[in-house]
N, C-alpha and C. Protein backbone atom coordinates (compact mmCIF):
# COMPACT_ATOMS: atom_id res chain seq x y z
N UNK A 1 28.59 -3.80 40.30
CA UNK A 1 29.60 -4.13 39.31
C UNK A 1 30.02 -2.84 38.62
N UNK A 2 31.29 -2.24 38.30
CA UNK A 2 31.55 -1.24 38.06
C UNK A 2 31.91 -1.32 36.66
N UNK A 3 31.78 -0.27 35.97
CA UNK A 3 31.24 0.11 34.35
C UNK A 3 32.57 0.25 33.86
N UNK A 4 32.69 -0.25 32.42
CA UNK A 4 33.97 -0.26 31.69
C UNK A 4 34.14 1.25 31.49
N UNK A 5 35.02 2.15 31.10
CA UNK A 5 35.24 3.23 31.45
C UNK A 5 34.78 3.69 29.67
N UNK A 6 34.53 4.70 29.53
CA UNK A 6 33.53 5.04 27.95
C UNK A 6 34.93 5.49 26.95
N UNK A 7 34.47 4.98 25.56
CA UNK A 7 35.37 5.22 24.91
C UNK A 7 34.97 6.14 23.82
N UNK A 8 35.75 6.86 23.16
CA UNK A 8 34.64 7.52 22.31
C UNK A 8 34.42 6.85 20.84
N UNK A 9 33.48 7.62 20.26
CA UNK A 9 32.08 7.15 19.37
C UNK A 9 33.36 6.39 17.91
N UNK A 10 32.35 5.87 17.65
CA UNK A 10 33.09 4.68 16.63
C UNK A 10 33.34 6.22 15.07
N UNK A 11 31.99 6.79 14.96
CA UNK A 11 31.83 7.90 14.47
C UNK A 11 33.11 8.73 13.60
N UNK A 12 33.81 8.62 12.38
CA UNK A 12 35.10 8.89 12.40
C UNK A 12 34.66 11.00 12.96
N UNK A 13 36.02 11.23 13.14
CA UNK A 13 35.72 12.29 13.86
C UNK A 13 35.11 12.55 15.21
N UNK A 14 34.23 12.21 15.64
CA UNK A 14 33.16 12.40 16.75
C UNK A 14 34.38 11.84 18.19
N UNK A 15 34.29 13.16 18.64
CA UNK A 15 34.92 12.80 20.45
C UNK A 15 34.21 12.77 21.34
N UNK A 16 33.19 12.64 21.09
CA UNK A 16 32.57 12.20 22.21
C UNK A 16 32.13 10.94 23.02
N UNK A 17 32.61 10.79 24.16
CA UNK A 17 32.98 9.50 24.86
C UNK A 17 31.44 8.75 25.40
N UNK A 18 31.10 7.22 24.86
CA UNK A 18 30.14 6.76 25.12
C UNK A 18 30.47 5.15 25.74
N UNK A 19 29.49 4.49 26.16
CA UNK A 19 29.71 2.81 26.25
C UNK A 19 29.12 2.32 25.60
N UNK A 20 28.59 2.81 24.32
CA UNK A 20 28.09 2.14 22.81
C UNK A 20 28.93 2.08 22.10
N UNK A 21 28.94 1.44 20.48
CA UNK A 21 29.54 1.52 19.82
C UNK A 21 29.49 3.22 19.18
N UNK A 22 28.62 3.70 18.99
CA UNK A 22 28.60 5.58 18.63
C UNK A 22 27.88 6.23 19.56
N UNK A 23 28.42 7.38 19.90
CA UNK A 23 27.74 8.32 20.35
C UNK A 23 25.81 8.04 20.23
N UNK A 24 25.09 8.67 21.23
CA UNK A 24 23.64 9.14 20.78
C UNK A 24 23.02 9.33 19.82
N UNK A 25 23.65 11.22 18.98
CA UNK A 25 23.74 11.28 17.83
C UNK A 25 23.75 10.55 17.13
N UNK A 26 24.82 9.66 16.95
CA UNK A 26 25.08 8.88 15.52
C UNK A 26 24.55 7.71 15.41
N UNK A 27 24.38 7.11 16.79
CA UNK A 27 22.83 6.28 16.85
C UNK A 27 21.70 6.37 16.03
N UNK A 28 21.41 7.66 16.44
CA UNK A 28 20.13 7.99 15.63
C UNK A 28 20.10 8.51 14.05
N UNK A 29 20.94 9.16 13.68
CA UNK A 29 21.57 9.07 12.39
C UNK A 29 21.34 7.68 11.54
N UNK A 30 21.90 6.48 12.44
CA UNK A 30 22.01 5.51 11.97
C UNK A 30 20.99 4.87 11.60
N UNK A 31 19.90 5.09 12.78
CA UNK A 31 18.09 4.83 12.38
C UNK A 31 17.66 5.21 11.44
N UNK A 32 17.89 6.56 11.34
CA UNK A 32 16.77 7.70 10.57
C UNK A 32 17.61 6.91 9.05
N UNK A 33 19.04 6.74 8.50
CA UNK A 33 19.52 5.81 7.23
C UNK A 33 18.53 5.01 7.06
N UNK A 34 18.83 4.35 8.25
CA UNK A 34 17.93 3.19 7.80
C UNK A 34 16.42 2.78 7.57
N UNK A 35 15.79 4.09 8.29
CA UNK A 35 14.50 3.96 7.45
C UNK A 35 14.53 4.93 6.40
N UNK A 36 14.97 5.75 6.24
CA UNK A 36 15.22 6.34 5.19
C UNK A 36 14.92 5.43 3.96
N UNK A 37 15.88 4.18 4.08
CA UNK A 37 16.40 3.22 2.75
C UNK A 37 15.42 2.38 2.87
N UNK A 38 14.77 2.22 3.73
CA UNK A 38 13.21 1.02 3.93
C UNK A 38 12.34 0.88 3.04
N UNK A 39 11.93 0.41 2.32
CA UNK A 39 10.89 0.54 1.87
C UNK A 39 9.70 0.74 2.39
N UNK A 40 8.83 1.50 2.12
CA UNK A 40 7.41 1.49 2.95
C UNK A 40 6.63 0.40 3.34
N UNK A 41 5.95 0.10 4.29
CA UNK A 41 5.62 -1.16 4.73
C UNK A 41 4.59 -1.92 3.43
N UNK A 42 3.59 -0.86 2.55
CA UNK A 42 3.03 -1.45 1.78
C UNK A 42 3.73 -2.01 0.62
N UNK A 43 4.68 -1.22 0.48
CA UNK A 43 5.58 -1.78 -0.33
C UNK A 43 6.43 -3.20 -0.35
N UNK A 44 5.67 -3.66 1.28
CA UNK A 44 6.56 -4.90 1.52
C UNK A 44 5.35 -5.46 1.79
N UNK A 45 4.20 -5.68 1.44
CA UNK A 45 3.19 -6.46 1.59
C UNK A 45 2.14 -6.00 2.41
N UNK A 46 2.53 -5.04 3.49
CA UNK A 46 1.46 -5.52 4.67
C UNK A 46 0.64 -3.93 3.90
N UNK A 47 -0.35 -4.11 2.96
CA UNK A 47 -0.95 -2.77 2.95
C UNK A 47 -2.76 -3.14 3.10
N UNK A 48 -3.66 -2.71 2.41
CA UNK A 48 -5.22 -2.85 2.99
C UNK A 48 -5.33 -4.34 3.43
N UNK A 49 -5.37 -5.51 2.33
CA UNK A 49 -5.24 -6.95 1.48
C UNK A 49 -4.85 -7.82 3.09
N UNK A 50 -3.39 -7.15 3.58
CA UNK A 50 -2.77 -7.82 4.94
C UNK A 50 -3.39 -7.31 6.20
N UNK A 51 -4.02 -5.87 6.43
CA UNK A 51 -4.46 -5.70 7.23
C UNK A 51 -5.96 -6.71 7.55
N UNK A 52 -6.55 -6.66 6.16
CA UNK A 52 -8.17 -7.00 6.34
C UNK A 52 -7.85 -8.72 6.88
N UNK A 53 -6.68 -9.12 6.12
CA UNK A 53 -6.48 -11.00 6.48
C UNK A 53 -6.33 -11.16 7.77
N UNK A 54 -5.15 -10.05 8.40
CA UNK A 54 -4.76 -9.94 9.67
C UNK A 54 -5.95 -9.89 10.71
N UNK A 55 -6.28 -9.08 10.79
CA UNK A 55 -7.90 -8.43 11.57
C UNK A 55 -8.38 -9.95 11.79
N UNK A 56 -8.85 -10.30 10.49
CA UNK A 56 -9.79 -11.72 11.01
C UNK A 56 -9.03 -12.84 11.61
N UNK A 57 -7.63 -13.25 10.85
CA UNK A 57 -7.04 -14.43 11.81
C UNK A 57 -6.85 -13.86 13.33
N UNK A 58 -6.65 -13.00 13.62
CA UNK A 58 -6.90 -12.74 15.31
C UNK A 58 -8.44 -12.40 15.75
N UNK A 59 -9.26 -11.83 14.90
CA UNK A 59 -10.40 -12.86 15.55
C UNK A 59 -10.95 -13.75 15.85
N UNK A 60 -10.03 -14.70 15.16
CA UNK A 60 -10.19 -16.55 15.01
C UNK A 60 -9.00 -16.95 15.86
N UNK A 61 -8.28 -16.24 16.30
CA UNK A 61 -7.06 -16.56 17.04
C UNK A 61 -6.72 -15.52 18.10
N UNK A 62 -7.52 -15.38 19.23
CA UNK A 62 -7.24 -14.02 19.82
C UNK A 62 -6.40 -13.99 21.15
N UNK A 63 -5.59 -15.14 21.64
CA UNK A 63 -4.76 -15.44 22.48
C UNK A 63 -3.42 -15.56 21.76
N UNK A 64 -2.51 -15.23 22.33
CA UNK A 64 -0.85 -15.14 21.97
C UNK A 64 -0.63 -16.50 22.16
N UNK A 65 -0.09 -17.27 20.97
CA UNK A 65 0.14 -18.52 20.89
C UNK A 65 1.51 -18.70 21.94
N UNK A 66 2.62 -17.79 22.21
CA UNK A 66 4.14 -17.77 22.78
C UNK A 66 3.21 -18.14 24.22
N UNK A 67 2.27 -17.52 24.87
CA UNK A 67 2.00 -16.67 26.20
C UNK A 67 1.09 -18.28 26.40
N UNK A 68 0.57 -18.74 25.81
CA UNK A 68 -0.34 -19.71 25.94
C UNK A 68 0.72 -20.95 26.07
N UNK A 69 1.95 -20.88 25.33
CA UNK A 69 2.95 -22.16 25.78
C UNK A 69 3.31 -22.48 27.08
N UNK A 70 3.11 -21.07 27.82
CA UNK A 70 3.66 -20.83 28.87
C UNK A 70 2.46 -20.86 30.15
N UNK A 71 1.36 -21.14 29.63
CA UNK A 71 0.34 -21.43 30.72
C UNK A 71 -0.12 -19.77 31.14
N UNK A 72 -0.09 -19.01 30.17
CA UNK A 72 -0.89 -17.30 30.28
C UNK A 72 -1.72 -17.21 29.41
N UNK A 73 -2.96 -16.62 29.57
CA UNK A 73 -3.66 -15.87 29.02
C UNK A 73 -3.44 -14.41 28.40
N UNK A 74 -3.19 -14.40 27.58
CA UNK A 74 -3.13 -12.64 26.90
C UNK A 74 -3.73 -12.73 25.91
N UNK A 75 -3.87 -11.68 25.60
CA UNK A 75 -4.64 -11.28 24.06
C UNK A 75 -3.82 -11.35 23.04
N UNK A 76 -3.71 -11.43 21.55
CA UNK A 76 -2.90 -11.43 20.51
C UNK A 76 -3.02 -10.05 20.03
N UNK A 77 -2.29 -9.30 19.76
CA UNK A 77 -2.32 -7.89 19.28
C UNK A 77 -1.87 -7.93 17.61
N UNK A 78 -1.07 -9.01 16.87
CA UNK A 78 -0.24 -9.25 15.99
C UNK A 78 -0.06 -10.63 15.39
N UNK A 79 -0.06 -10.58 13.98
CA UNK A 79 -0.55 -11.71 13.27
C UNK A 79 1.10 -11.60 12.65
N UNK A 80 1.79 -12.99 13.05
CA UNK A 80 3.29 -13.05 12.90
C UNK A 80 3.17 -14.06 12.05
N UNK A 81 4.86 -14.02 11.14
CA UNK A 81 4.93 -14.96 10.06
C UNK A 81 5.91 -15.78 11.27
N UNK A 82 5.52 -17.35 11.12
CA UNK A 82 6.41 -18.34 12.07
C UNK A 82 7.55 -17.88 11.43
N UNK A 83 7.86 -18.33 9.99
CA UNK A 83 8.79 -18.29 9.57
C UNK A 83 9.40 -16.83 8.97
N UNK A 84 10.11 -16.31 8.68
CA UNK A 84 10.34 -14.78 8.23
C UNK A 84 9.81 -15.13 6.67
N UNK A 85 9.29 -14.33 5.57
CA UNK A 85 8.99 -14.70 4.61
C UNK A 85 10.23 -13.57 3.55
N UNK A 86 10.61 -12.40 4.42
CA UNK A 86 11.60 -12.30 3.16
C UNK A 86 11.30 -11.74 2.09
N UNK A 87 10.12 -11.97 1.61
CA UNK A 87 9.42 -10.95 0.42
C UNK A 87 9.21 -12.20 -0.41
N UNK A 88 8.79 -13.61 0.26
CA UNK A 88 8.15 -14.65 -0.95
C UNK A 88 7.13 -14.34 -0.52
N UNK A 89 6.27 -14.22 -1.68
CA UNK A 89 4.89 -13.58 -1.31
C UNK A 89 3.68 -15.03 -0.88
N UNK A 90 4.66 -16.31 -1.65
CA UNK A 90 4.08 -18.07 -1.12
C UNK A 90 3.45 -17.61 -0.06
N UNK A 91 4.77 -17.39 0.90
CA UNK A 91 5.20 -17.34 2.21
C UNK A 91 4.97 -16.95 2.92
N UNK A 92 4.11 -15.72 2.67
CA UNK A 92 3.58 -14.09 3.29
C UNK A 92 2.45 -14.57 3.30
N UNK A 93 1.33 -15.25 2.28
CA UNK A 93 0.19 -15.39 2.60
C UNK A 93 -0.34 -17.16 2.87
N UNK A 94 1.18 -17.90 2.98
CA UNK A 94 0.18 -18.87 3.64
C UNK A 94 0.11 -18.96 5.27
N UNK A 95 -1.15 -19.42 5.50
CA UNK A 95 -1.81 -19.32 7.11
C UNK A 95 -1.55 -20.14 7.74
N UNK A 96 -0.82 -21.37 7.41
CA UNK A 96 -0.56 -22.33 8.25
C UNK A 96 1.30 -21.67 8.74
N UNK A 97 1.52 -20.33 8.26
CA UNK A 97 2.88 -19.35 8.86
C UNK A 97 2.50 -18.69 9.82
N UNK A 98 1.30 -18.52 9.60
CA UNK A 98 0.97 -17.43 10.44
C UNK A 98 0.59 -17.41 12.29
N UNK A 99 0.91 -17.02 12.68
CA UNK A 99 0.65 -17.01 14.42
C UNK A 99 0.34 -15.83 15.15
N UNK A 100 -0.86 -15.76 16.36
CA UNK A 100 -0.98 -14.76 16.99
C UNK A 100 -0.22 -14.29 18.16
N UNK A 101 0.26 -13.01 17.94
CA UNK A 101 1.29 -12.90 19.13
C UNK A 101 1.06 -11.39 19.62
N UNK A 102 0.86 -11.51 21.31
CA UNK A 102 1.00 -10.12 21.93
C UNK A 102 1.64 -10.00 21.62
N UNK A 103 1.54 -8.13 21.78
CA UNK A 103 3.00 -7.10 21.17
C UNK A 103 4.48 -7.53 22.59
N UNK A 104 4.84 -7.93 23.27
CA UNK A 104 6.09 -8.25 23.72
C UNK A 104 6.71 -9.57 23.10
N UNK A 105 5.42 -10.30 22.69
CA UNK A 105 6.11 -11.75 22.59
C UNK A 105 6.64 -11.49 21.27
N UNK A 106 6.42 -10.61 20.30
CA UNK A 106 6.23 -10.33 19.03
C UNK A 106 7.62 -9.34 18.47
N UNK A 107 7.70 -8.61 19.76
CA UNK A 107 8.92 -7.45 19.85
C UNK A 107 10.00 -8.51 20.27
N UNK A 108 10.43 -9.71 20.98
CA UNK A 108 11.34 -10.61 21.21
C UNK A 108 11.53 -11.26 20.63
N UNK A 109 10.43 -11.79 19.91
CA UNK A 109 10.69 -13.02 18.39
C UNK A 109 11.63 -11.90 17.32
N UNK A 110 11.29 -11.07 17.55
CA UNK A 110 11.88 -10.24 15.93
C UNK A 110 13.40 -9.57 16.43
N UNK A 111 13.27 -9.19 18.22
CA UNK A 111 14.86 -8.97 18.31
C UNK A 111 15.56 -10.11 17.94
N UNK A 112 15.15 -11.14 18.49
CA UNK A 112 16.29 -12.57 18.28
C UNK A 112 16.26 -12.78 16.94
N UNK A 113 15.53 -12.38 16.11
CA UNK A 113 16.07 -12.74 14.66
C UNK A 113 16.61 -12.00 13.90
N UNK A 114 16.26 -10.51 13.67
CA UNK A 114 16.79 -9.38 12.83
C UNK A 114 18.09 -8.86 13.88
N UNK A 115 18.10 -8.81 15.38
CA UNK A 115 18.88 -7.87 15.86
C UNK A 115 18.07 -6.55 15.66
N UNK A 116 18.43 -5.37 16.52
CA UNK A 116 18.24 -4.40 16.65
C UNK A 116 18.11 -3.73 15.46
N UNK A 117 16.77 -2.90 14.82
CA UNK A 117 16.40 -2.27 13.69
C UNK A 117 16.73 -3.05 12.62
N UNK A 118 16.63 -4.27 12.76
CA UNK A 118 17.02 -5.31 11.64
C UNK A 118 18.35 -5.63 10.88
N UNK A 119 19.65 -5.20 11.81
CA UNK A 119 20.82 -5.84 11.60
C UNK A 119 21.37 -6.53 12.49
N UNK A 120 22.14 -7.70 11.50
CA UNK A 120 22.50 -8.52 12.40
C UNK A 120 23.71 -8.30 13.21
């Protein structure tokens, strides 16, 4: 199937011709903003308190709940909120949210909801 022909970067100024919306560069520009403006992760809950909770519900839960729907065995690497919590802290620490998920099943739940680096 042959490729739409590249247009250049959304980038005002920037001529350089891509099949993204910006150039490479300004891709990454666009990352580095955005964590820039992030808050630090402890700053959003997950600091000693979430690690030590985390640790044990996947020792009590050490299969990927997604991978197990599907008739696989994997390990859980990641203690996921079902629901996104957003910064209600209710929300963040109740356990009946919480689910174990290998790191792919975990990296696909969060593209389909945030979009890429968390915009929609």
């Amino acid at each position: 199937m042959p490729y739409a022909a590249p247009h250049p970067c959304a980038h005002p100024g920037c001529r350089a011709l891509t099949h993204e919306r910006r150039c490479r560069e300004h891709r990454r520009a666009e990352r580095r903003e955005h964590d820039r403006n992030r808050p630090s992760s402890a700053a959003r809950g997950y600091g000693h308190e979430w690690r030590k909770a985390s640790r044990q519900f996947l020792r009590e839960n050490p299969l990927c709940a997604e991978c197990l729907k599907l008739g696989r065995l994997r390990g859980a690497a990641v203690t996921d909120h079902i629901v996104p919590h957003k910064g209600d802290r209710a929300l963040f620490w109740d356990r009946t949210n919480w689910q174990p998920l290998c790191g792919r099943c975990h990296s696909r739940k969060t593209a389909k909801e945030d979009g890429r680096w968390g915009s929609k």
